[in-house]
PDB file of N, CA and C in Angstrom:
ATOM      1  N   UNK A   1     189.738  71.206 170.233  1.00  0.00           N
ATOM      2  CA  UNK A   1     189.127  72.485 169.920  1.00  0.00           C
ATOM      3  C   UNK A   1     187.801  72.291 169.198  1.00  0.00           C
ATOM      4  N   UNK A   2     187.830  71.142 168.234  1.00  0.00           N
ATOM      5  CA  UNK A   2     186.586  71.257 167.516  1.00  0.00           C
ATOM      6  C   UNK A   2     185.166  70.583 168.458  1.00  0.00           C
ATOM      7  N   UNK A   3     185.364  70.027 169.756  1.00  0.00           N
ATOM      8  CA  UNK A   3     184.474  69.593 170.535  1.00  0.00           C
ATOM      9  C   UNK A   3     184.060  70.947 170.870  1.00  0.00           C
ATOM     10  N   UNK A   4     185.022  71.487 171.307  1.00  0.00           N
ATOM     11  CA  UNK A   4     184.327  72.912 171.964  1.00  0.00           C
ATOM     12  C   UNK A   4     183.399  73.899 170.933  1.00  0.00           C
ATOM     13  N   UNK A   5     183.495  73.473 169.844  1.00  0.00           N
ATOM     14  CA  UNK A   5     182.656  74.361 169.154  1.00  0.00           C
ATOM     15  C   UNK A   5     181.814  74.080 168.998  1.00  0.00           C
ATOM     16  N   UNK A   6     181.865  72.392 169.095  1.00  0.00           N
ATOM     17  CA  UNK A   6     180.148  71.554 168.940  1.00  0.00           C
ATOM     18  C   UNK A   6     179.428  72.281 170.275  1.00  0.00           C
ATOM     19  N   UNK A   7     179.979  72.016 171.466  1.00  0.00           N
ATOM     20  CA  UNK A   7     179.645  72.416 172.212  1.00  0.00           C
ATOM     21  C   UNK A   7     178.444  74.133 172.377  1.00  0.00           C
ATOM     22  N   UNK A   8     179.448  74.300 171.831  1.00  0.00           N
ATOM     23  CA  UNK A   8     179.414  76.414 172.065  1.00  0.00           C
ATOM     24  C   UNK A   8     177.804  75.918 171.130  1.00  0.00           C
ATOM     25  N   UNK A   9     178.376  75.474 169.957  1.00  0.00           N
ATOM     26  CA  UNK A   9     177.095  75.400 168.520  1.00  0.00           C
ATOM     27  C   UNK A   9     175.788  75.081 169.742  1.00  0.00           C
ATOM     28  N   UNK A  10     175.526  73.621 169.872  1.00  0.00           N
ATOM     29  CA  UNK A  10     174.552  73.054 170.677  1.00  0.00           C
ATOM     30  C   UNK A  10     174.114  73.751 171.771  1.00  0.00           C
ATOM     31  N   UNK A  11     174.782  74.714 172.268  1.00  0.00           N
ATOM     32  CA  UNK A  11     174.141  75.643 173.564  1.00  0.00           C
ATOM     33  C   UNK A  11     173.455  77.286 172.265  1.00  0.00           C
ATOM     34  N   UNK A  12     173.981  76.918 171.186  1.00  0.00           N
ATOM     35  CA  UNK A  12     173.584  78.273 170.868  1.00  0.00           C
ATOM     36  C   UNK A  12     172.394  78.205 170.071  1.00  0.00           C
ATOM     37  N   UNK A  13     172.687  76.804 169.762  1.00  0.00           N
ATOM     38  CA  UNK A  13     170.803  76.392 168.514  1.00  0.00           C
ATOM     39  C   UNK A  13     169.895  76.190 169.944  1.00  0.00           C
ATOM     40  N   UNK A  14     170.170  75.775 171.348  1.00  0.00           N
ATOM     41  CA  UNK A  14     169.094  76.178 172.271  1.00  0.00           C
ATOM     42  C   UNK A  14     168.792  76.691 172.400  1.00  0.00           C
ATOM     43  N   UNK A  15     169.389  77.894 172.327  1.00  0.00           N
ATOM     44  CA  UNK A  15     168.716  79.046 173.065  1.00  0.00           C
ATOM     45  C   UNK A  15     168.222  79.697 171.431  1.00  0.00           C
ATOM     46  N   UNK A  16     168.292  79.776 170.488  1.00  0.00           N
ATOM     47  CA  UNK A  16     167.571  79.861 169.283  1.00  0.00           C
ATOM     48  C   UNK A  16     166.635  78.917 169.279  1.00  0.00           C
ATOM     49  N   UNK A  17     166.251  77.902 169.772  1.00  0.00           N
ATOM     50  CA  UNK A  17     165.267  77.282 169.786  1.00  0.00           C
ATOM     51  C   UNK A  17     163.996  77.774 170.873  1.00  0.00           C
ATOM     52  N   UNK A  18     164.643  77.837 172.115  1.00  0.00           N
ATOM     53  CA  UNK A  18     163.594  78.489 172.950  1.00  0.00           C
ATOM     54  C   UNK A  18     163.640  79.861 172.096  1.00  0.00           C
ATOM     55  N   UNK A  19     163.806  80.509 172.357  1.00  0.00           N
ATOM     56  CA  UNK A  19     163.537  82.065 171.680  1.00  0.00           C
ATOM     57  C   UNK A  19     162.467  81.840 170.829  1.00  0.00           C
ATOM     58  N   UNK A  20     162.690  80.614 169.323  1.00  0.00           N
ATOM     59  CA  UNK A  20     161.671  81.112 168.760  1.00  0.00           C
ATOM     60  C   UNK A  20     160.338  80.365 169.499  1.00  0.00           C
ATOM     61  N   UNK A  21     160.604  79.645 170.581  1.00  0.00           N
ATOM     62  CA  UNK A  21     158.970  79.118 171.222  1.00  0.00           C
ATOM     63  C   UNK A  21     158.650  80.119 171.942  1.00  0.00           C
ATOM     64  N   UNK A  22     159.204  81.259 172.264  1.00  0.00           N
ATOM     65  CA  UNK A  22     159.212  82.765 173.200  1.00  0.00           C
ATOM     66  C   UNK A  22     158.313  83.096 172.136  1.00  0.00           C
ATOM     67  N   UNK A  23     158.690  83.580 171.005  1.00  0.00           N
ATOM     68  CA  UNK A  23     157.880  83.978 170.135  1.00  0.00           C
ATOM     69  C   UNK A  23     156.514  83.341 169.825  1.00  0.00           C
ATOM     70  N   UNK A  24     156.403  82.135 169.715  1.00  0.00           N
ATOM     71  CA  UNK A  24     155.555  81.492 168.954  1.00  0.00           C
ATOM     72  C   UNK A  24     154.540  81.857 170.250  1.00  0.00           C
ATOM     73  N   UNK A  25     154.773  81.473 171.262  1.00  0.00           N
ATOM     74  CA  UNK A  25     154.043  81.703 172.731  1.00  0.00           C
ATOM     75  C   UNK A  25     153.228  82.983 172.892  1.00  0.00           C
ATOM     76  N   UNK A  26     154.382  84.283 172.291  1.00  0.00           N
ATOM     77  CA  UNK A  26     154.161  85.734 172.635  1.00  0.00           C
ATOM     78  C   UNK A  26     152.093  85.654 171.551  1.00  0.00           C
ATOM     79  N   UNK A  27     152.555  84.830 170.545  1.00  0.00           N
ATOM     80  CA  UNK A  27     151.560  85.330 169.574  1.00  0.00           C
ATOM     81  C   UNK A  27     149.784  84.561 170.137  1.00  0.00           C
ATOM     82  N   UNK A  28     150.784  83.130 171.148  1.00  0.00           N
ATOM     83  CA  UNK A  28     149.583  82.649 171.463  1.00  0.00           C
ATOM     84  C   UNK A  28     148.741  83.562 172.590  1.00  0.00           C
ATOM     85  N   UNK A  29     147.590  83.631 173.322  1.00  0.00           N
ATOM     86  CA  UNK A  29     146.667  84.220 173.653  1.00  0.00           C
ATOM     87  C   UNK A  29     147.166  84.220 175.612  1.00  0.00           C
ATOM     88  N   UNK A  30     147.607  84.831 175.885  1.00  0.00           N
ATOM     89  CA  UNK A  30     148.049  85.303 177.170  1.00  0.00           C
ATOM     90  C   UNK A  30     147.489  83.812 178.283  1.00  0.00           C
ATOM     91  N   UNK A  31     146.126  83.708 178.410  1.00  0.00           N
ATOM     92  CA  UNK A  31     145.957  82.573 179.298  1.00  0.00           C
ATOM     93  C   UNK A  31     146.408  80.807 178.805  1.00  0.00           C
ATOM     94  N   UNK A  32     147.123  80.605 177.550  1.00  0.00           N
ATOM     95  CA  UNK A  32     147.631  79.166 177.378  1.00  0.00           C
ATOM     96  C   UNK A  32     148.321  79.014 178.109  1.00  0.00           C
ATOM     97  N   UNK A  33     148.344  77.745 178.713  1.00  0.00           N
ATOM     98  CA  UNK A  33     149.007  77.047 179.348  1.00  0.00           C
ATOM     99  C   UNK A  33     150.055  76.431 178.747  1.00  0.00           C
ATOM    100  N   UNK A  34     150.452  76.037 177.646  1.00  0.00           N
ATOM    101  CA  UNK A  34     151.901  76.136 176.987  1.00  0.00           C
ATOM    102  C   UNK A  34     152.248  77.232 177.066  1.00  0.00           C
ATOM    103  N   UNK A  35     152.038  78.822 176.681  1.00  0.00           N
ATOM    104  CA  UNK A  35     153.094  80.107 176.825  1.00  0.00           C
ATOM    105  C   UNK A  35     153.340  79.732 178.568  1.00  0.00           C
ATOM    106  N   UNK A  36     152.419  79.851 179.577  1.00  0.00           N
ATOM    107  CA  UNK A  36     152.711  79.683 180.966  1.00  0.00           C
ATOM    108  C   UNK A  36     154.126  78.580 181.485  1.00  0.00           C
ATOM    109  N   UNK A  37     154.112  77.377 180.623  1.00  0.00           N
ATOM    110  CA  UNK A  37     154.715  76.920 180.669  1.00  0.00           C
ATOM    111  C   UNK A  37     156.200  77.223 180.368  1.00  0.00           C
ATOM    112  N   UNK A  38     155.917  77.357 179.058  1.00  0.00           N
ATOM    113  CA  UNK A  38     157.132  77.707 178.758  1.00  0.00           C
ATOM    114  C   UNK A  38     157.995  78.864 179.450  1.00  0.00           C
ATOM    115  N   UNK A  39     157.521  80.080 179.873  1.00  0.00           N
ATOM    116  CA  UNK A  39     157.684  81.324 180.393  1.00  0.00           C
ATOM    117  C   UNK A  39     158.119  80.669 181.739  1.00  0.00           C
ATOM    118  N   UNK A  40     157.638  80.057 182.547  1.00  0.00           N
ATOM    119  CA  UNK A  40     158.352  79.314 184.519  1.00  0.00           C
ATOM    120  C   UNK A  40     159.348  78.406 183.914  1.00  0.00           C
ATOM    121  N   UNK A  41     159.541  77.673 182.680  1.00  0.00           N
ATOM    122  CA  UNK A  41     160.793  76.333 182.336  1.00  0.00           C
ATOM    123  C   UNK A  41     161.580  76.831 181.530  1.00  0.00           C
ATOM    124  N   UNK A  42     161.706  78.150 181.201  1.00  0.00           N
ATOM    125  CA  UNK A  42     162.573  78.656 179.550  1.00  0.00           C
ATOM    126  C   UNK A  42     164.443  77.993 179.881  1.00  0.00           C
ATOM    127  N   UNK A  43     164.703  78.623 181.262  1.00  0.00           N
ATOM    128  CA  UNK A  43     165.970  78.133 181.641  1.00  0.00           C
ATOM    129  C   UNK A  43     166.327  76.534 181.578  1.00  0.00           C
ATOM    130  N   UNK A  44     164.955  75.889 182.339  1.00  0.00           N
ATOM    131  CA  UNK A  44     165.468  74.473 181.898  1.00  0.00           C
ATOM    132  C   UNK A  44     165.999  74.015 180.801  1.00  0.00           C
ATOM    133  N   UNK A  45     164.624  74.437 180.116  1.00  0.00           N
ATOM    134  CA  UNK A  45     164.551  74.124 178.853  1.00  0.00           C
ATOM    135  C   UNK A  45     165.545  74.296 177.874  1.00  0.00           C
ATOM    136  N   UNK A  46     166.882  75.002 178.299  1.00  0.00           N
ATOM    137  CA  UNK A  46     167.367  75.412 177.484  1.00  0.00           C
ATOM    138  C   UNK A  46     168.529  75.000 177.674  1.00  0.00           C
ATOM    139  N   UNK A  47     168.823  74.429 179.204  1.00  0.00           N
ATOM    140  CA  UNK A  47     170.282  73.269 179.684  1.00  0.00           C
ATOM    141  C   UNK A  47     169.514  71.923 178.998  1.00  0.00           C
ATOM    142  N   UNK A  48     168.134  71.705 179.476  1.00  0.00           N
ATOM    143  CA  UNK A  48     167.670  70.424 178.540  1.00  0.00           C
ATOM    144  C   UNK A  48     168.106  70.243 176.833  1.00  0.00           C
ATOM    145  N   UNK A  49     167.713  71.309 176.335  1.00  0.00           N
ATOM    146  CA  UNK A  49     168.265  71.105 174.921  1.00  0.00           C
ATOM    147  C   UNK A  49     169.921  71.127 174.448  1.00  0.00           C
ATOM    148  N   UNK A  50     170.348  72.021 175.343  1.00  0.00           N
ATOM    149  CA  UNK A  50     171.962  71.926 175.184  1.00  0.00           C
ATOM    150  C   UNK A  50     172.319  70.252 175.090  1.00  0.00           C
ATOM    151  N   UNK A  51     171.792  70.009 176.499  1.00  0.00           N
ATOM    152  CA  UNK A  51     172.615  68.666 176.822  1.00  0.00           C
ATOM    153  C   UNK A  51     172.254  67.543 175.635  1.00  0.00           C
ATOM    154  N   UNK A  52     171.031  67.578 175.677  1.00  0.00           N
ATOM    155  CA  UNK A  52     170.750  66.735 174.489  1.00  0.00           C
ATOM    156  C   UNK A  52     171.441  66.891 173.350  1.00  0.00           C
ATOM    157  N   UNK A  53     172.176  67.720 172.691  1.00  0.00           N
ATOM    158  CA  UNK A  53     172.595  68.362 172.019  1.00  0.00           C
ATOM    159  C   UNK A  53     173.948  68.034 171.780  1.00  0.00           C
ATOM    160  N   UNK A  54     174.720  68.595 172.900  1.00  0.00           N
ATOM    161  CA  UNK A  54     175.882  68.012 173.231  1.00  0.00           C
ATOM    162  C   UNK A  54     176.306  66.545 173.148  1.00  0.00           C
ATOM    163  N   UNK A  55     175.404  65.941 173.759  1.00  0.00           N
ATOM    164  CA  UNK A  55     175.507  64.353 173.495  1.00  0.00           C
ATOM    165  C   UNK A  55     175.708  63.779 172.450  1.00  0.00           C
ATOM    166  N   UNK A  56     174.600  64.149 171.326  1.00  0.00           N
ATOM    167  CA  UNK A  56     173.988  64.038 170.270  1.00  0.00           C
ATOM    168  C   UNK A  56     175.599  64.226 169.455  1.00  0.00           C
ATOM    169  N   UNK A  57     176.018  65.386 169.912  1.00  0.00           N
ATOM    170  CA  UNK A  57     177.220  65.775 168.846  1.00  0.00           C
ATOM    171  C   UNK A  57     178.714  64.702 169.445  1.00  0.00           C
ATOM    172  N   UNK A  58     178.370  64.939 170.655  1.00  0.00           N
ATOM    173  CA  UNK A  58     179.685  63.662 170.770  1.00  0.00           C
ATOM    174  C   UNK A  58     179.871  62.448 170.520  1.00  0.00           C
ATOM    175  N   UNK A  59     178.384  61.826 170.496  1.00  0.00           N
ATOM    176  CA  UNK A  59     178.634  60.526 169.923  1.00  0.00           C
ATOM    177  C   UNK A  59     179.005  60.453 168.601  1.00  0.00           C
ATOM    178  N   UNK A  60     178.308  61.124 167.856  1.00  0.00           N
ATOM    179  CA  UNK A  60     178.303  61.443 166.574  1.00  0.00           C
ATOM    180  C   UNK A  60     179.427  61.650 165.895  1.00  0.00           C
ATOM    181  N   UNK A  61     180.085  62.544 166.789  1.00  0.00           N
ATOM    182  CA  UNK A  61     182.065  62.662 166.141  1.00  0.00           C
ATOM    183  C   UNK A  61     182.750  61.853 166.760  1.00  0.00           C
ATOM    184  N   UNK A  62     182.545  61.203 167.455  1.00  0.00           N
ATOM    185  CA  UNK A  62     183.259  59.851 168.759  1.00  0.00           C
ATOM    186  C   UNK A  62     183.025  58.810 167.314  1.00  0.00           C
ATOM    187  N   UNK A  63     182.134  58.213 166.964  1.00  0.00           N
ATOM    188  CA  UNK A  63     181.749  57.199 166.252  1.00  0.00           C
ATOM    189  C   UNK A  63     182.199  57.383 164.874  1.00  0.00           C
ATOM    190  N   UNK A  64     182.092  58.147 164.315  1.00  0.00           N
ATOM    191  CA  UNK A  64     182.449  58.730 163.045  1.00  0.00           C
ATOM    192  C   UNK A  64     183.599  59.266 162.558  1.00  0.00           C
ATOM    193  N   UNK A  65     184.430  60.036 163.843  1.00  0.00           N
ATOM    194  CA  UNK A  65     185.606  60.158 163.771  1.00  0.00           C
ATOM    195  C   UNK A  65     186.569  59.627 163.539  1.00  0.00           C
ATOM    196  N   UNK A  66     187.728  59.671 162.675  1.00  0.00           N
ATOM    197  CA  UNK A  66     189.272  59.196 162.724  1.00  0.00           C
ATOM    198  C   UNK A  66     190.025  58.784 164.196  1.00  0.00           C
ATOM    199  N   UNK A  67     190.638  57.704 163.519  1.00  0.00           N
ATOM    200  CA  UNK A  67     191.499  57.030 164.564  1.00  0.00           C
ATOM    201  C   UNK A  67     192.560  57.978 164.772  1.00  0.00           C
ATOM    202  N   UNK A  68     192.690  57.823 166.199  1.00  0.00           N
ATOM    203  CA  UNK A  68     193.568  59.114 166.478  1.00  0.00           C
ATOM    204  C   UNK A  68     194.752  58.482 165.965  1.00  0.00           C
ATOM    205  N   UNK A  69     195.055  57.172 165.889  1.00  0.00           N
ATOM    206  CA  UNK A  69     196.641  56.508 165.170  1.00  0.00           C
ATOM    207  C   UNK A  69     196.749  56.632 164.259  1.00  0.00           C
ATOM    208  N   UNK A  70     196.666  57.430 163.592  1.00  0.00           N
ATOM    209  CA  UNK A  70     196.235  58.052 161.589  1.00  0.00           C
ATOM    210  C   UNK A  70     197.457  59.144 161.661  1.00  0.00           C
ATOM    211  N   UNK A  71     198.575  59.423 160.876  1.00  0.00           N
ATOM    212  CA  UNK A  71     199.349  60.145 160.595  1.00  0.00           C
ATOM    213  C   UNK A  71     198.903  60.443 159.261  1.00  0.00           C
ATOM    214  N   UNK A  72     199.352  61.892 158.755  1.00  0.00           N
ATOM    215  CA  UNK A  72     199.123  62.594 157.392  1.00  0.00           C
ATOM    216  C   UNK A  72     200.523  62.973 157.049  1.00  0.00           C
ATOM    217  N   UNK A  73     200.284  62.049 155.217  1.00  0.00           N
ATOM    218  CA  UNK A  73     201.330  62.191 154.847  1.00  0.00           C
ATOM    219  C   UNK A  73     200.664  63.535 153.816  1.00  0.00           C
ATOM    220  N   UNK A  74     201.788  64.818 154.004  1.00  0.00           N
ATOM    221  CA  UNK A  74     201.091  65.814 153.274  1.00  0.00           C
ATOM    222  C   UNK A  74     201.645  65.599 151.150  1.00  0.00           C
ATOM    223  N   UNK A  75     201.036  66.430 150.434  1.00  0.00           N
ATOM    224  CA  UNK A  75     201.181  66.098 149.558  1.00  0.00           C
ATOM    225  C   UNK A  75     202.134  66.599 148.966  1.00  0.00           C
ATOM    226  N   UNK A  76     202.547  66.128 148.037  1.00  0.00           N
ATOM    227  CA  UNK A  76     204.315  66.312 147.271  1.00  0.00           C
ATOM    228  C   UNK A  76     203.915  66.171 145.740  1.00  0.00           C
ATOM    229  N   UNK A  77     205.679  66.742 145.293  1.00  0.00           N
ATOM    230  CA  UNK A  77     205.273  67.037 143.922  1.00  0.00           C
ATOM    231  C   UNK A  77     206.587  66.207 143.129  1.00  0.00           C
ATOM    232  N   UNK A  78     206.362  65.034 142.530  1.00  0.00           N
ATOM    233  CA  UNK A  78     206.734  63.647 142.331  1.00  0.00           C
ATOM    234  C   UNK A  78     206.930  64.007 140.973  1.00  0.00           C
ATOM    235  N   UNK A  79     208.139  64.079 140.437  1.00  0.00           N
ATOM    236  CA  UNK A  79     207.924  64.137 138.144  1.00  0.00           C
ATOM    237  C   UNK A  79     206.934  64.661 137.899  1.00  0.00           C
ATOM    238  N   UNK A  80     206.896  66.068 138.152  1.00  0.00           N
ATOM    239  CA  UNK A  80     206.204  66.955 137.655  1.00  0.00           C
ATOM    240  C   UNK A  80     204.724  66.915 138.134  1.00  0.00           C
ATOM    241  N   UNK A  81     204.288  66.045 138.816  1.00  0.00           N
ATOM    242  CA  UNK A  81     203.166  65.652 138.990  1.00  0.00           C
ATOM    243  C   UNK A  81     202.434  65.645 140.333  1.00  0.00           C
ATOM    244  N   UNK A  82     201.420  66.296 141.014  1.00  0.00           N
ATOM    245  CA  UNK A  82     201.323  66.341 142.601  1.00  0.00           C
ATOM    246  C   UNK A  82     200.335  65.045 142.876  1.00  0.00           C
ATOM    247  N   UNK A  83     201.210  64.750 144.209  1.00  0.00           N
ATOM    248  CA  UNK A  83     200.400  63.536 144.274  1.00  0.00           C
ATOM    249  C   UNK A  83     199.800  63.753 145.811  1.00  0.00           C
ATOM    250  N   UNK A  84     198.433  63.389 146.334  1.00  0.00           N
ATOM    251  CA  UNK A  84     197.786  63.981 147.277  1.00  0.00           C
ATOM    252  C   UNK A  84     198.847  63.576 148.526  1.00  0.00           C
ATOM    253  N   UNK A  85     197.989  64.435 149.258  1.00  0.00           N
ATOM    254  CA  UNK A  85     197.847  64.270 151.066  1.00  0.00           C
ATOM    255  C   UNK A  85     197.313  62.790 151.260  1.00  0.00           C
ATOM    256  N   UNK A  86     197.133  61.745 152.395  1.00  0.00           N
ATOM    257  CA  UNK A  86     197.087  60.766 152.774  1.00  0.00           C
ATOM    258  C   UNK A  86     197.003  60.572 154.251  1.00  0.00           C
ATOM    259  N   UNK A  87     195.857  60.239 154.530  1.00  0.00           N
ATOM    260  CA  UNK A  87     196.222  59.391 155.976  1.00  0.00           C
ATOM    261  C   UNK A  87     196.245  57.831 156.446  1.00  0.00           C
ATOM    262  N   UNK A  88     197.248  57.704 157.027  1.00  0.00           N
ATOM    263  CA  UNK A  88     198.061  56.606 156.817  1.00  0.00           C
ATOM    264  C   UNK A  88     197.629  55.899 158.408  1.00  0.00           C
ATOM    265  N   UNK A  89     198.162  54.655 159.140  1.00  0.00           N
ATOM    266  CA  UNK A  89     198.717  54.296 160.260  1.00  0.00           C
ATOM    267  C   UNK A  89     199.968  54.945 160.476  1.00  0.00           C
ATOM    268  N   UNK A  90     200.497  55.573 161.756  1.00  0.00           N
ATOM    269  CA  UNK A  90     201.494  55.468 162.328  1.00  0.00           C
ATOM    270  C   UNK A  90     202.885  54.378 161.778  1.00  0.00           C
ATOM    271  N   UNK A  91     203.397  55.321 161.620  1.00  0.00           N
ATOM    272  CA  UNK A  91     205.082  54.294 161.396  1.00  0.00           C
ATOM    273  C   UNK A  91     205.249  53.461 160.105  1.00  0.00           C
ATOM    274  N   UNK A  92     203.735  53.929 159.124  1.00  0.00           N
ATOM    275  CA  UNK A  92     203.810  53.724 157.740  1.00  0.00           C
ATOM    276  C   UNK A  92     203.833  54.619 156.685  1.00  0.00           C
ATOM    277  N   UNK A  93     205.053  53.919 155.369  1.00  0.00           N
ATOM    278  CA  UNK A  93     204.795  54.994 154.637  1.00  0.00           C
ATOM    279  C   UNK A  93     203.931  55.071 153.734  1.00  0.00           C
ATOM    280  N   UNK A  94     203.336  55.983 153.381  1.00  0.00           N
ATOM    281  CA  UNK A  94     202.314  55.842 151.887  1.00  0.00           C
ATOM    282  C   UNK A  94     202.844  55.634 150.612  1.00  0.00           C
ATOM    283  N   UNK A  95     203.699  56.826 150.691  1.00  0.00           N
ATOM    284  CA  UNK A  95     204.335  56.350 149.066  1.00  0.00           C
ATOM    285  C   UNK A  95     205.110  55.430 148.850  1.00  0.00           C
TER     286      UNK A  95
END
């Protein structure tokens, strides 16, 4: 689930990104050839930035992410005293 939100996120800072070059364009002077540009590529431009985007975020939680063999031991309350949550290996105990 949380890929899909990177996902959803990275398609949605694109198109907030073109938008504000829509803008920045609107203010430039009708014959530039960047507003022209941008105005015939906005669609590309805007699967271009997703994807980049997307990538960007999967490696990023791919590499950085927890081993999926990680069990959580949740936290308990030991002589009066709480002792945390934990993630552990598989088929070990913490406490």
């Amino acid at each position: 689930m949380r890929r899909y939100i990177y996902i959803a996120s990275a398609i949605l800072v694109a198109i907030i990104l073109i938008e504000a070059l829509r803008l920045v364009s609107n203010r430039l002077s009708h014959d530039n050839k960047f507003r022209q540009f941008l105005e015939k590529n906005r669609i590309i431009l805007v699967l271009l930035v997703s994807v980049i985007l997307s990538v960007l975020s999967f490696a990023l939680f791919e590499l950085k992410g927890a081993s999926p063999n990680l069990k959580y031991s949740p936290a308990t309350v030991e002589g009066g005293q709480i002792k945390e949550g934990a993630f552990g290996p598989r088929g070990s105990t913490l406490r």
